[in-house]
N, C-alpha and C. Protein backbone atom coordinates (compact mmCIF):
# COMPACT_ATOMS: atom_id res chain seq x y z
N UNK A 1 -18.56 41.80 13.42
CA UNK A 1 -17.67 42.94 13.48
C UNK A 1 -17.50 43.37 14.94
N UNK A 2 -16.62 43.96 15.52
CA UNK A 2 -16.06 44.53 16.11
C UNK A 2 -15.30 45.74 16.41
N UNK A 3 -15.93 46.63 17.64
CA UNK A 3 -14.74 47.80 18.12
C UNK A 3 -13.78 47.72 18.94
N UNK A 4 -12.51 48.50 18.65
CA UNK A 4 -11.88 48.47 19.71
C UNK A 4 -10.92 49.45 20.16
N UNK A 5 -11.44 50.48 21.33
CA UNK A 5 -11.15 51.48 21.69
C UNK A 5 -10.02 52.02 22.14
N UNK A 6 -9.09 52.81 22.03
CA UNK A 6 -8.17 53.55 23.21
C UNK A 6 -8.25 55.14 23.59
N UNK A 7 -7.98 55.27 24.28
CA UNK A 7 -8.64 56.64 24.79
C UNK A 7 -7.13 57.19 24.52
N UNK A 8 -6.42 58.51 24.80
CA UNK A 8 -5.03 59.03 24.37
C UNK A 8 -5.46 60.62 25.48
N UNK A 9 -4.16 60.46 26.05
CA UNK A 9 -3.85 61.89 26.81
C UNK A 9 -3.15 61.75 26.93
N UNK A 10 -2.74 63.17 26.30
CA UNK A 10 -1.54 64.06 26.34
C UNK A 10 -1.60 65.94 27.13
N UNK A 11 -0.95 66.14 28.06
CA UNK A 11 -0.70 67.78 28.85
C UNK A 11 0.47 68.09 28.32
N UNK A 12 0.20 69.56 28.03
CA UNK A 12 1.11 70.25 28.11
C UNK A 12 1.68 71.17 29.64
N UNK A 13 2.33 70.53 29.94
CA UNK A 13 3.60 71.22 31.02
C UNK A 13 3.82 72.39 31.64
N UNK A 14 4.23 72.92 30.08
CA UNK A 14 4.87 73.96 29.67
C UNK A 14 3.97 75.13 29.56
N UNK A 15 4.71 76.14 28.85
CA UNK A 15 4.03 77.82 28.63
C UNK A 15 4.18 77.48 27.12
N UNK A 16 4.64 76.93 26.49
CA UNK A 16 5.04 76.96 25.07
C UNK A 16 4.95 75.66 24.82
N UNK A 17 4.84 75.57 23.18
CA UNK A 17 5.23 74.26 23.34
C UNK A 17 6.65 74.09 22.05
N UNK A 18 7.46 74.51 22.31
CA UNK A 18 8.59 74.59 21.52
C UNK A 18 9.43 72.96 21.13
N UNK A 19 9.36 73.27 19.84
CA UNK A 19 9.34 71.70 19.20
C UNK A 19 10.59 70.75 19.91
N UNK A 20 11.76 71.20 19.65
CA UNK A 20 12.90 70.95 20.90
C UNK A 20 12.77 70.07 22.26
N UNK A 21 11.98 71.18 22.93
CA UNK A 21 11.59 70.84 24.48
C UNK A 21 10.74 70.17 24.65
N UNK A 22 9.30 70.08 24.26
CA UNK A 22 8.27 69.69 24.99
C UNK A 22 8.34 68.54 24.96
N UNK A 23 7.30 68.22 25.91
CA UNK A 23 7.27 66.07 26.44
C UNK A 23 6.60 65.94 25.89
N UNK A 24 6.62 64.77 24.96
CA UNK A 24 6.48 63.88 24.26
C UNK A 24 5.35 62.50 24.58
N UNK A 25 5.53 62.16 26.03
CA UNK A 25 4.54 61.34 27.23
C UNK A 25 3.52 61.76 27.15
N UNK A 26 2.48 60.27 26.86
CA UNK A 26 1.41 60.78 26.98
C UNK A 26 1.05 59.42 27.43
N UNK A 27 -0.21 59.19 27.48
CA UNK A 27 -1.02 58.03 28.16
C UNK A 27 -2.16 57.50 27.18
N UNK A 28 -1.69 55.76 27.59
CA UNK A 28 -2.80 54.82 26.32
C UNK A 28 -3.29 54.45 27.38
N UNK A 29 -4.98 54.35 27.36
CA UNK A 29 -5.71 53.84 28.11
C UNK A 29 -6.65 52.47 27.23
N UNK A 30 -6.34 51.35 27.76
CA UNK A 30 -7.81 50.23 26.93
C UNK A 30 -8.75 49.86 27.38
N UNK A 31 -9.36 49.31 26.56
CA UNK A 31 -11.19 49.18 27.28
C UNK A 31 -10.54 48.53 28.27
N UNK A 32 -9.76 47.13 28.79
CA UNK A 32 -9.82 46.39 29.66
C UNK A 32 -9.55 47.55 31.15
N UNK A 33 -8.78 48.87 30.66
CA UNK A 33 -8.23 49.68 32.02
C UNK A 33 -6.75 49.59 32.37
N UNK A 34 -6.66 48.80 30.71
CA UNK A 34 -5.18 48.90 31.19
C UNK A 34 -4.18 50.32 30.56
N UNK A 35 -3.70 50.60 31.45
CA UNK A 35 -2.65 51.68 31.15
C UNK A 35 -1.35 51.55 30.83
N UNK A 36 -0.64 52.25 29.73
CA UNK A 36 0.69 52.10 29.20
C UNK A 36 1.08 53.58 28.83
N UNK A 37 2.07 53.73 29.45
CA UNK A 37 3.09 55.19 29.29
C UNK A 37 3.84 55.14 28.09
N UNK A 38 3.15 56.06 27.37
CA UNK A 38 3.79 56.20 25.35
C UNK A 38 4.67 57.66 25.44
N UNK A 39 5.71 57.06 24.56
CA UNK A 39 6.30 58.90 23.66
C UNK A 39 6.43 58.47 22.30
N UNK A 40 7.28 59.77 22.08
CA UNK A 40 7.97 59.16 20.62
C UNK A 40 9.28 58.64 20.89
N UNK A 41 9.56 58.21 19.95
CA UNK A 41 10.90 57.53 20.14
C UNK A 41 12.00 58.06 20.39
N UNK A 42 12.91 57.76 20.72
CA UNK A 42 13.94 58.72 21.55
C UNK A 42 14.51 59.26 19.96
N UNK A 43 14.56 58.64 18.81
CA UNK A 43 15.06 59.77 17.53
C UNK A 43 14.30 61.08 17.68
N UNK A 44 13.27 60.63 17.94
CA UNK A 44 12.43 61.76 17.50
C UNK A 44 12.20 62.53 18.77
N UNK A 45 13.14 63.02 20.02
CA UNK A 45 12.83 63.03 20.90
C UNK A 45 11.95 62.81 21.91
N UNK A 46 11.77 61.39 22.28
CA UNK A 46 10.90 60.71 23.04
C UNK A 46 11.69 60.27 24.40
N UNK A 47 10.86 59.52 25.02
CA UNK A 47 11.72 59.03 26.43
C UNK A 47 11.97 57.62 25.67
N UNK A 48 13.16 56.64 25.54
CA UNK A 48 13.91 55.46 25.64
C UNK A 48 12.76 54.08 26.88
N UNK A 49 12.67 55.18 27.66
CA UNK A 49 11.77 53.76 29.07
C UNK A 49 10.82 53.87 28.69
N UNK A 50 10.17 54.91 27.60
CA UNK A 50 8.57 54.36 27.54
C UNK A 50 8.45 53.73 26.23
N UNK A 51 7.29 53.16 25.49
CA UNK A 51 6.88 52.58 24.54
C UNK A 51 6.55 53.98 23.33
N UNK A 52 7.03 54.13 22.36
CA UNK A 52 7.02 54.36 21.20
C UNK A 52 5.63 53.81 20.30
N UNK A 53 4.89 54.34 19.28
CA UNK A 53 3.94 54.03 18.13
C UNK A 53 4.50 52.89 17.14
N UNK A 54 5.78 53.52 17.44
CA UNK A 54 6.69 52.38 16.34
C UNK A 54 6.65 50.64 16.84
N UNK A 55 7.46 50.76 18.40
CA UNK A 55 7.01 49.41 18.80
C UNK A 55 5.97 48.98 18.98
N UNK A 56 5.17 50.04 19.57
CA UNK A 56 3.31 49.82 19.43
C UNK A 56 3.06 48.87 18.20
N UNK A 57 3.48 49.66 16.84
CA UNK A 57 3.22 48.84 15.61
C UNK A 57 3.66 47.40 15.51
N UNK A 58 4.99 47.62 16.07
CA UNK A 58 5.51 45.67 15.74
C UNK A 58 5.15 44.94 16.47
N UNK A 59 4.77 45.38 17.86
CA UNK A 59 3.90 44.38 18.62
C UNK A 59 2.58 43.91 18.42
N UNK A 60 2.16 44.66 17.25
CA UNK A 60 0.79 44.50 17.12
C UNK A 60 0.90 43.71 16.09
N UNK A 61 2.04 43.91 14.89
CA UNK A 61 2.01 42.68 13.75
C UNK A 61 2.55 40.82 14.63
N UNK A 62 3.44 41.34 15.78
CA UNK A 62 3.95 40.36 15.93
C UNK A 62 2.64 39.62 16.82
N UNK A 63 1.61 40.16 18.05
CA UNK A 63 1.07 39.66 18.89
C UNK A 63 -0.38 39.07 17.63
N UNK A 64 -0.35 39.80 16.82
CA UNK A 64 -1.91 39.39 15.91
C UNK A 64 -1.13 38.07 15.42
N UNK A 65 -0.37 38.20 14.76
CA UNK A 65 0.71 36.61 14.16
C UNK A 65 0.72 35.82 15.17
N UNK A 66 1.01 35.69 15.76
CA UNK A 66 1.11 34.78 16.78
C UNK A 66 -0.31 34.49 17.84
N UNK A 67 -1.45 34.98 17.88
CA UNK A 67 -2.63 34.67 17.70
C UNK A 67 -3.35 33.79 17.04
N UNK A 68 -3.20 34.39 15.60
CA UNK A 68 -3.35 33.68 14.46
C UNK A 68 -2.85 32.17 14.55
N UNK A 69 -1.70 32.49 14.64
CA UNK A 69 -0.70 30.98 14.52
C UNK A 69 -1.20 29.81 15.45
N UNK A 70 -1.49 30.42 16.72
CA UNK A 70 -1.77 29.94 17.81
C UNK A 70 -3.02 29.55 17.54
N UNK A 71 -3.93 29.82 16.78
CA UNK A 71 -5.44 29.16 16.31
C UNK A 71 -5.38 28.30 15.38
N UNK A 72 -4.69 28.72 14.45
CA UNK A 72 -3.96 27.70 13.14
C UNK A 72 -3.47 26.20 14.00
N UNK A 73 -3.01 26.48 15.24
CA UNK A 73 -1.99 25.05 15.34
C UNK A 73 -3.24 23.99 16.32
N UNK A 74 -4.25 25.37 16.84
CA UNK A 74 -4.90 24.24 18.18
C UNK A 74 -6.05 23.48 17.21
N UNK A 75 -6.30 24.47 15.88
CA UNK A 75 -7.38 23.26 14.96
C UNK A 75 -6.50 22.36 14.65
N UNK A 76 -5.26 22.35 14.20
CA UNK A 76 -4.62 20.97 13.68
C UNK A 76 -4.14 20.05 14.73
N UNK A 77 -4.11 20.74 16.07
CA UNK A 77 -4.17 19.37 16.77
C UNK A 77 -2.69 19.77 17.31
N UNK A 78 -2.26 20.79 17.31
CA UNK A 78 -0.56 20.60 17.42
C UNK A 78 -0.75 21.75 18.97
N UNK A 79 0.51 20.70 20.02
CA UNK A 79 0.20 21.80 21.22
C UNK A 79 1.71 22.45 20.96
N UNK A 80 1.57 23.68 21.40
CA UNK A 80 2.64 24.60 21.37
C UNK A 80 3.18 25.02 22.59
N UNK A 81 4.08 24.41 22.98
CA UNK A 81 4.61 24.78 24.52
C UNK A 81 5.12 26.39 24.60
N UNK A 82 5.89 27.22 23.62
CA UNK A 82 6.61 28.56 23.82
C UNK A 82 6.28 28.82 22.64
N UNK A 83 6.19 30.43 22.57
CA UNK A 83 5.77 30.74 21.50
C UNK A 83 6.57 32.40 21.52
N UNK A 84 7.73 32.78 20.62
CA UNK A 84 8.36 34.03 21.45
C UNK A 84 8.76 34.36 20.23
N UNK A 85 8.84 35.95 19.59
CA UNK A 85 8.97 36.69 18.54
C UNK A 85 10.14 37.99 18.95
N UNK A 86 11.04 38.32 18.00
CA UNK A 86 12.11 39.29 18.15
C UNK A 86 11.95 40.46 17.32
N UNK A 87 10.55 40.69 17.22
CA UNK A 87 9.94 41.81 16.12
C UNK A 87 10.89 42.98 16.01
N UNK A 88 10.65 43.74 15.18
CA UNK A 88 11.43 44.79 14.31
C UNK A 88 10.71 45.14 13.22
N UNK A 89 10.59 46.73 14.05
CA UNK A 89 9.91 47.67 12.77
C UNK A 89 10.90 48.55 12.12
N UNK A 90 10.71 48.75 10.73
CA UNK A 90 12.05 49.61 10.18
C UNK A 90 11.48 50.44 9.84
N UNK A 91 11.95 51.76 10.31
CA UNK A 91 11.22 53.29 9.73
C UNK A 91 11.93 53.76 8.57
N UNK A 92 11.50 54.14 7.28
CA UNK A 92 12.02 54.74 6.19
C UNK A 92 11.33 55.68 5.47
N UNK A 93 11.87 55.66 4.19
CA UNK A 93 10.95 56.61 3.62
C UNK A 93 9.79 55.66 2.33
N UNK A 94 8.78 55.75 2.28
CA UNK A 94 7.59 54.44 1.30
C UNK A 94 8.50 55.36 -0.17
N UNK A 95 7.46 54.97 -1.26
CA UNK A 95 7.40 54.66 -2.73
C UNK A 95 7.28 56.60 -2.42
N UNK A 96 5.84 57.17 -1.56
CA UNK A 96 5.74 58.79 -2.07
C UNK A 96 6.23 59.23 -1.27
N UNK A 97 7.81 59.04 -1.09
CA UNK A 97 8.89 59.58 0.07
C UNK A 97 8.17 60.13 1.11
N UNK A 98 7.50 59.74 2.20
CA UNK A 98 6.73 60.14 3.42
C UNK A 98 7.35 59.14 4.33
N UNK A 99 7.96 59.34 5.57
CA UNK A 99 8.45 58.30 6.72
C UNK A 99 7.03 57.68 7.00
N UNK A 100 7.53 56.00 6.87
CA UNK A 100 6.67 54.75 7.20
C UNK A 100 7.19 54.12 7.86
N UNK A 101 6.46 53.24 8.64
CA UNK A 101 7.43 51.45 9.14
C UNK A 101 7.15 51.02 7.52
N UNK A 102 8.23 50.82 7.09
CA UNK A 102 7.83 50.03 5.65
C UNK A 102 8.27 48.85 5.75
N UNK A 103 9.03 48.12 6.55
CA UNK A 103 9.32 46.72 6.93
C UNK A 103 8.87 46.46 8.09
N UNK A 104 8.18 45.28 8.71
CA UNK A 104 7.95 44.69 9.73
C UNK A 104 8.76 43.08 9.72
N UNK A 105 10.07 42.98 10.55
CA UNK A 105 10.16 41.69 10.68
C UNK A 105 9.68 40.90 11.69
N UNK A 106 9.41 39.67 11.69
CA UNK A 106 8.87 38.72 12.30
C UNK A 106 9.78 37.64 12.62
N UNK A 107 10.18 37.17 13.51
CA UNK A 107 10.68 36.26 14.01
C UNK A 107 10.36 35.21 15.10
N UNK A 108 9.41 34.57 14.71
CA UNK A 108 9.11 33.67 15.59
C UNK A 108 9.69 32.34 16.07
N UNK A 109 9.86 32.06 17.28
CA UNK A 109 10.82 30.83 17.83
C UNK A 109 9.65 30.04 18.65
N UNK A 110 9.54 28.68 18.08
CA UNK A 110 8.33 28.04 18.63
C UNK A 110 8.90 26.87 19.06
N UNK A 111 8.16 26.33 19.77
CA UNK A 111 8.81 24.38 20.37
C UNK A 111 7.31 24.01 20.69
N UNK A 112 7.04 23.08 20.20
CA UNK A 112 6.16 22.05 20.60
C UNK A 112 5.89 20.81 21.47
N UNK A 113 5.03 20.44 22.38
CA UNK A 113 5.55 19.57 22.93
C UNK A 113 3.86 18.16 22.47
N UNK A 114 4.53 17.05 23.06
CA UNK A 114 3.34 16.26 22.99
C UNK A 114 3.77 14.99 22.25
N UNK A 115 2.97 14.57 21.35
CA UNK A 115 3.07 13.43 20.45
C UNK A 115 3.19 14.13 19.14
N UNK A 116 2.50 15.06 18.70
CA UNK A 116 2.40 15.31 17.13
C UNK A 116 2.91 16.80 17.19
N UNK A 117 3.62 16.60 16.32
CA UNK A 117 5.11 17.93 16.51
C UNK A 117 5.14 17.88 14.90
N UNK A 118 4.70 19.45 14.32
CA UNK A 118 5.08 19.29 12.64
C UNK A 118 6.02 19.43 12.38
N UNK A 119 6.45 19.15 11.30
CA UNK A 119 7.83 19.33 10.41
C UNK A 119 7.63 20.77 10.31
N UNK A 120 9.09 21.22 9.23
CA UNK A 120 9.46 22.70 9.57
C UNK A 120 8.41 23.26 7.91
N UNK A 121 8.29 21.95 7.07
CA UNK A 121 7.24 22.52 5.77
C UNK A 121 5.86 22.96 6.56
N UNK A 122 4.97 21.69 7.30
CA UNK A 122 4.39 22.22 8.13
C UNK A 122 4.03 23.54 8.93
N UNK A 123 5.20 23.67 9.75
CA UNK A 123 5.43 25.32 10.70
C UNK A 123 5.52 26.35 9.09
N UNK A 124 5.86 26.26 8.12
CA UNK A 124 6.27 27.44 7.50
C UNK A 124 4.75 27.49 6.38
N UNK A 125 4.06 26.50 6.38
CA UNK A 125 2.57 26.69 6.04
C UNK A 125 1.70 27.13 6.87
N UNK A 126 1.85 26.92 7.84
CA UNK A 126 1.15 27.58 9.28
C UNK A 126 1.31 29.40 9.25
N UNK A 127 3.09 29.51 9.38
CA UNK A 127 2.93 30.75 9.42
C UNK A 127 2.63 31.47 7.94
N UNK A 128 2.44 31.19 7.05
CA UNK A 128 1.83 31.65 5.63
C UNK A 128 0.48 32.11 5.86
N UNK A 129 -1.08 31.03 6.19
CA UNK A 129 -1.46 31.18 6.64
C UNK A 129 -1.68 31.87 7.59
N UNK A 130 -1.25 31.64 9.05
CA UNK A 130 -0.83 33.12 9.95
C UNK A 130 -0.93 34.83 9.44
N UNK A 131 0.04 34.46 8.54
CA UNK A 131 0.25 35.91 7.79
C UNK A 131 -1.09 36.41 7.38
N UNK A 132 -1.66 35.35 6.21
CA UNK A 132 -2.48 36.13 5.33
C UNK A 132 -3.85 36.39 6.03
N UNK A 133 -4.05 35.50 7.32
CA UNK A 133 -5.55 35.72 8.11
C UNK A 133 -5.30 36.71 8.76
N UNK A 134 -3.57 37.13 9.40
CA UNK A 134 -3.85 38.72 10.90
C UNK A 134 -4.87 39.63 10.33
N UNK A 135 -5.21 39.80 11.10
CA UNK A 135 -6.19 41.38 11.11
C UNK A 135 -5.65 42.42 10.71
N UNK A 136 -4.17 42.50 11.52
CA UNK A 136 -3.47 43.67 11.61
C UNK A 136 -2.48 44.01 10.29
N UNK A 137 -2.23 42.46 10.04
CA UNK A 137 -1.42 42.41 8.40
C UNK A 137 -2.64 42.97 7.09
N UNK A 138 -3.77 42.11 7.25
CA UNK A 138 -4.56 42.65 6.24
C UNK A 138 -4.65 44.35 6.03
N UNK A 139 -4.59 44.86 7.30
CA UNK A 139 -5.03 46.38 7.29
C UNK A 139 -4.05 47.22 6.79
N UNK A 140 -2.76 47.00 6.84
CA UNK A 140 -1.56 47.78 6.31
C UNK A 140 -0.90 47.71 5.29
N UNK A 141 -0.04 48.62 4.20
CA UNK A 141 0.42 48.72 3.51
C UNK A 141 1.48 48.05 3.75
N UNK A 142 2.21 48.20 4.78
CA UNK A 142 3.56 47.64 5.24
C UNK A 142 3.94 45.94 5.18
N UNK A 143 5.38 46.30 4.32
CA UNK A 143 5.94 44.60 3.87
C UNK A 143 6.27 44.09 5.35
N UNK A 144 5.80 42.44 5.34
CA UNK A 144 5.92 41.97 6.68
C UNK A 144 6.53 40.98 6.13
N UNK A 145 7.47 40.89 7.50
CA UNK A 145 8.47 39.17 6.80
C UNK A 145 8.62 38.58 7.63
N UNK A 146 8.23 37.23 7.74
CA UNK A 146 8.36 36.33 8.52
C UNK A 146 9.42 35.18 8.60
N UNK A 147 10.33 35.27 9.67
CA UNK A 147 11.53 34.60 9.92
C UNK A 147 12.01 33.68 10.47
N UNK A 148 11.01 32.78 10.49
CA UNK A 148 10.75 31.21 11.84
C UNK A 148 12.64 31.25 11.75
N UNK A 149 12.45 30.92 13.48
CA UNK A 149 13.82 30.58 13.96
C UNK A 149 13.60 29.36 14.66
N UNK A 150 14.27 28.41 13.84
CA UNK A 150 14.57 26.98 13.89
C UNK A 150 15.95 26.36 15.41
């Protein structure tokens, strides 16, 4: 087993914090020290240039998938030259009308290089697999769909 930490700060600015106005920016810190400038999303009045929870989320289904995948292919022997995803989280309302990402799409675009290059039954058993080992898929309620782009 394993932890894995982020630290979160957020200031208030302001004298108030009036739902309207206030900033939204706050700061993700990770064990490694790396820093990333978060809001909410510009619907929800956030800043547009910074990173959102929402993309936070699809990067995390898409980067654990493609992890995964990427372990899946080096036991079978298969080298993977590019490996690049066009993720998309869809915010709605779930089954007990509460706003969710209730879709995560996945789109992965892969090329292989070498001598042993699988077929596309192959790649689409891989990412099955993929799917059902992420970490990040196991942990969520949210439908994930995976869209190999051929």
């Amino acid at each position: 087993m394993s932890e894995h930490k982020v630290y979160l700060n957020w200031k208030n600015k302001e004298d108030d914090l009036s739902y309207k106005t206030y900033d939204r920016s706050h700061l993700w810190k990770f064990e490694g020290e790396t820093l990333i400038k978060a809001s909410a999303a510009p619907d929800y009045l956030g800043r547009s240039e910074l990173v959102n929870p929402e993309e936070a989320f699809a990067a995390s289904f898409a980067s654990c998938h493609m992890l995964t995948f990427l372990a899946i292919a080096s036991m079978k022997k298969y080298t993977v030259a590019m490996y690049e995803d066009n993720a998309i989280a869809i915010l709605g309302k779930n089954e007990k009308l509460k706003m969710a990402v209730t879709t995560v799409y996945l789109r992965p675009n892969i090329s292989f290089k070498g001598d042993n290059i699988p077929d596309k039954t192959i790649i689409n058993a891989m990412h099955h697999r993929a799917h059902r080992e992420c970490f990040i898929a196991n942990s969520v309620l949210t439908e994930i769909i995976v869209e190999p782009v051929y």
